[in-house]
Protein backbone atom coordinates (compact mmCIF):
# COMPACT_ATOMS: atom_id res chain seq x y z
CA UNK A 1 125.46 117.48 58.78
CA UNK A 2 127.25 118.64 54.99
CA UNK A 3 124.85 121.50 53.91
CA UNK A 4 123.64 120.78 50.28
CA UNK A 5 124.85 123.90 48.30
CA UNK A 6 124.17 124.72 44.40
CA UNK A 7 126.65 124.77 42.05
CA UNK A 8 127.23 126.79 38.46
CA UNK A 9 129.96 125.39 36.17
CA UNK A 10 130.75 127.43 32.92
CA UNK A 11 131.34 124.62 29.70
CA UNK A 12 133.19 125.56 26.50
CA UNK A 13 132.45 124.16 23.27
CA UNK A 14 135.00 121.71 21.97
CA UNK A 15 133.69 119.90 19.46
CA UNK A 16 130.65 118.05 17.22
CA UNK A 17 129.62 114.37 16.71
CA UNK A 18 127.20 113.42 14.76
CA UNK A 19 124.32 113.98 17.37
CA UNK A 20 125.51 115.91 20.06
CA UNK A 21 128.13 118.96 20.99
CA UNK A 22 130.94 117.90 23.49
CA UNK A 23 131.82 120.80 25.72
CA UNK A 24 134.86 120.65 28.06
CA UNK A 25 134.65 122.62 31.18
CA UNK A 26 136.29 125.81 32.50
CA UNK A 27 138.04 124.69 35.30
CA UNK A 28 138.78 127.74 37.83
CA UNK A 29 142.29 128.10 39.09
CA UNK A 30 143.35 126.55 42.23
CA UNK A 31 140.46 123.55 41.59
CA UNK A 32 140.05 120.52 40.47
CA UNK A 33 137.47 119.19 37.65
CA UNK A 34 133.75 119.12 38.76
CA UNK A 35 132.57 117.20 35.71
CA UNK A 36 134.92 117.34 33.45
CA UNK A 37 133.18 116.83 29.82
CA UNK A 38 129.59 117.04 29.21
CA UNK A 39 127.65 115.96 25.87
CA UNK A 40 124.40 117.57 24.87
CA UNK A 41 121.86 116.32 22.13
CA UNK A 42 121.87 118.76 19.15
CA UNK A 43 117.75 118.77 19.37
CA UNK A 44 118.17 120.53 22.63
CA UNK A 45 119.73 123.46 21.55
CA UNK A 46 119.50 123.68 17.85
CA UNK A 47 121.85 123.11 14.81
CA UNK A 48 124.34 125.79 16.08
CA UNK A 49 126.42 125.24 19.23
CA UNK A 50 126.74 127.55 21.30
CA UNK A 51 130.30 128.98 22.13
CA UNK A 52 129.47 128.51 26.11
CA UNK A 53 127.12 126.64 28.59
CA UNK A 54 126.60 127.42 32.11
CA UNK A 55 124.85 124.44 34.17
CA UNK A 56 123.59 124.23 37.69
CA UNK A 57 123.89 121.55 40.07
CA UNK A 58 121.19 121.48 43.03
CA UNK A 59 121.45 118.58 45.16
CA UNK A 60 117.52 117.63 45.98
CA UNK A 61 116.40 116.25 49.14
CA UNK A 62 114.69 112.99 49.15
């Protein structure tokens, strides 16, 4: 059975649309991309992006 593990993947800012920051992420040598880009609403984290992101992945049992 594949144990379920949780994940942390660091995100740099790239750039700004009109609603939402794009970040790309910060891929760690020898690896491939886990999600690649990731967009966030602007209400979420204010009018000011923020230089880095780190989000966690935790696979949840049914």
């Amino acid at each position: 059975m594949e144990e379920k593990r949780k994940i942390a993947i660091e995100f740099t800012f790239e750039k700004a649309t009109k609603n939402t920051f794009r970040y790309q992420e910060v891929v760690e040598p020898g690896y491939p991309l886990k999600v690649g880009a990731l967009y966030i609403q602007k209400w979420i984290v204010g009018s000011k992006a923020p230089a880095r992101l780190k989000v966690t992945i935790e696979p949840q049992s049914e």
